[in-house]
Protein backbone atom coordinates (compact mmCIF):
# COMPACT_ATOMS: atom_id res chain seq x y z
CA UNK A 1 0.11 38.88 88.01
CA UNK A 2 -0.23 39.28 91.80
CA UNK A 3 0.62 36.98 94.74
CA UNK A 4 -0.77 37.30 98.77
CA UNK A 5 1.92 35.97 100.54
CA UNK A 6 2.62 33.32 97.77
CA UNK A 7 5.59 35.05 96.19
CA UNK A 8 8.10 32.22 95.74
CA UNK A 9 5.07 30.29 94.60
CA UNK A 10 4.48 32.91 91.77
CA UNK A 11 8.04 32.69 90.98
CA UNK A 12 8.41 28.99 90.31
CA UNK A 13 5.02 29.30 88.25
CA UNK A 14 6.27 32.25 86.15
CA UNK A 15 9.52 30.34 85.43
CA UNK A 16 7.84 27.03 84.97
CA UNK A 17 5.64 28.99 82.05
CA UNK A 18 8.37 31.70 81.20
CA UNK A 19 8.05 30.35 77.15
CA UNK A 20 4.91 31.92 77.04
CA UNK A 21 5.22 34.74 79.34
CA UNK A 22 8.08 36.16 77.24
CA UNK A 23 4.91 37.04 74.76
CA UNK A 24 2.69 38.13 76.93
CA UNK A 25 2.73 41.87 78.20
CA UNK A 26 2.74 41.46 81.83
CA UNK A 27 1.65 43.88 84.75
CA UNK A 28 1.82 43.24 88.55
CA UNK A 29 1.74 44.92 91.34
CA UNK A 30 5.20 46.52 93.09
CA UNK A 31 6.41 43.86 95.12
CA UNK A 32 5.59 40.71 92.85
CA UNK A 33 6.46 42.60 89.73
CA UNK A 34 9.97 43.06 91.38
CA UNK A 35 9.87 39.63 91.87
CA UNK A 36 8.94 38.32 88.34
CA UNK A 37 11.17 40.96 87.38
CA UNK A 38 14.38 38.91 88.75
CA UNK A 39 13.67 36.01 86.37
CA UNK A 40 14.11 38.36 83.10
CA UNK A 41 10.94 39.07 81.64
CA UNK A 42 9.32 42.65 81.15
CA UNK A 43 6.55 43.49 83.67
CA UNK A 44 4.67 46.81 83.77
CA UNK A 45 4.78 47.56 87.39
CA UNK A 46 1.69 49.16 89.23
CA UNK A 47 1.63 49.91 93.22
CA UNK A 48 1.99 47.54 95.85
CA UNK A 49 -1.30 46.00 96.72
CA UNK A 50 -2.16 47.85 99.85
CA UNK A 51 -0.73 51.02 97.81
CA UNK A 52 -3.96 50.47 95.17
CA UNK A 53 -1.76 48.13 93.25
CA UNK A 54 -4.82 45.59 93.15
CA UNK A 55 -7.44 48.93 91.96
CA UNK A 56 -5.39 49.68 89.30
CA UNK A 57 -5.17 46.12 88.15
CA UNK A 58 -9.11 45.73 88.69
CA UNK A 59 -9.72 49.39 86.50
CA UNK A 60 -7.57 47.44 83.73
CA UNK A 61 -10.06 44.60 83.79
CA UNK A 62 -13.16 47.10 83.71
CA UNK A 63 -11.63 49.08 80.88
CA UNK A 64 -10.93 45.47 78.91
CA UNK A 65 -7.16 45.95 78.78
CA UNK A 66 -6.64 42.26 80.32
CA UNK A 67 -7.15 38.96 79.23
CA UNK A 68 -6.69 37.35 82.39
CA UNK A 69 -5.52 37.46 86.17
CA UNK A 70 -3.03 35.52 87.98
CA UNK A 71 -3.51 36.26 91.58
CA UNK A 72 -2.26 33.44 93.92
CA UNK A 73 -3.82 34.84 96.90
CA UNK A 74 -3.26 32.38 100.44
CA UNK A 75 -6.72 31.20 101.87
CA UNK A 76 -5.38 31.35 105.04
CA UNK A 77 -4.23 34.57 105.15
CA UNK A 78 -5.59 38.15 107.06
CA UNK A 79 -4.60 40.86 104.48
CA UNK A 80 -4.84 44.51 105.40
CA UNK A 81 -6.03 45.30 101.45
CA UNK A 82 -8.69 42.34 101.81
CA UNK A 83 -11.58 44.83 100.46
CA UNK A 84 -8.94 45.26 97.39
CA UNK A 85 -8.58 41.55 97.16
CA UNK A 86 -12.37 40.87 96.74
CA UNK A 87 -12.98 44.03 94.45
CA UNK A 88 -10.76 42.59 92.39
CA UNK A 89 -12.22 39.42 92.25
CA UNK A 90 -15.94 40.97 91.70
CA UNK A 91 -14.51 43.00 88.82
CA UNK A 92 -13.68 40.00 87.35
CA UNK A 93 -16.81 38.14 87.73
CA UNK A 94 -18.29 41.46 86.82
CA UNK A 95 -16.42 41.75 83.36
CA UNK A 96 -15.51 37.94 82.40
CA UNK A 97 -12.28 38.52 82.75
CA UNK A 98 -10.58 34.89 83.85
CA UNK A 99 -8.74 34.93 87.15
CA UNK A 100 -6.83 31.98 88.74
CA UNK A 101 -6.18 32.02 92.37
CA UNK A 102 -3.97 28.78 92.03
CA UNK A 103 -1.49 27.29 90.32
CA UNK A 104 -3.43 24.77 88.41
CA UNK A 105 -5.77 27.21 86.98
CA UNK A 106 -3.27 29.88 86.28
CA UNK A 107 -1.75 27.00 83.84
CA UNK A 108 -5.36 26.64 82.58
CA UNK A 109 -5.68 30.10 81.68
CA UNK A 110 -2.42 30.26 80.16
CA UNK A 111 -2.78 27.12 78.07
CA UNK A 112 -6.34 28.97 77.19
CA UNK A 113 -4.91 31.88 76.22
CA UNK A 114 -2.75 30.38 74.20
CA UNK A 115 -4.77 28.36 72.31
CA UNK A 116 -6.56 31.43 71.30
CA UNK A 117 -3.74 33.12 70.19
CA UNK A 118 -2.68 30.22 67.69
C-alpha cells in the first residue's frame, strides 16, 4: 500500500477495511507503512518512495509476489519520484497485477481478492 500525499486518506481506508487487512500480508513504503503501522496491523516496510520505495514495490509485482496495489496517488500533485510513480503503474499494466489509485477501487480489489480467497 502506498499513498502521494493522501496519507490520512489511506488511513481511514485501511481502518475502514482493517477485517480483511489483518489477513493479508501487507508491504508499503516507509512513510505510509509507518502510518498503517499506527492502526495495529503488520506491514513489511520498504523505502520511502523517493528512497526506491515505489521500485521495490514494482520488482515485487514483476517477480509475482503481489496480488494487488493500493496506491492513492493525488492527481493534482508534482512529485519529485513521478518517473517511480508511472513505472509502477506500467509494471502493473505490464504484469496484470490490479492497482487502485482511489478509494473506490481499492475496495473493489479488496472485495475481489477476497472473493477469491473464499
Amino acid at each position: 500500500m502506498r499513498t502521494n500525499g493522501k496519507k490520512a486518506e489511506m488511513v481511514a481506508f485501511v481502518k475502514d477495511h482493517i477485517e480483511y487487512l489483518k489477513k493479508a500480508h501487507l508491504i508499503a513504503t516507509g512513510t505510509t507503512g509507518t502510518y498503517i503501522l499506527q492502526t495495529g496491523l503488520q506491514v513489511e516496510l520498504k523505502l520511502s518512495g523517493p528512497k526506491g520505495g515505489d521500485a521495490q514495490i514494482a520488482a515485487l509485482a514483476a517477480e509475482g509476489k503481489i496480488s494487488g496495489i493500493i496506491f492513492f496517488r493525488d492527481p493534482l500533485g508534482k512529485h519529485p519520484h513521478e518517473p517511480d510513480i508511472q513505472m509502477l503503474m506500467r509494471i502493473c499494466d505490464l504484469y496484470n497485477v490490479p492497482l487502485a489509485t482511489n478509494p473506490a477501487t481499492g475496495s473493489l480489489i479488496i472485495e475481489g481478492l477476497l472473493d477469491e480467497k473464499e
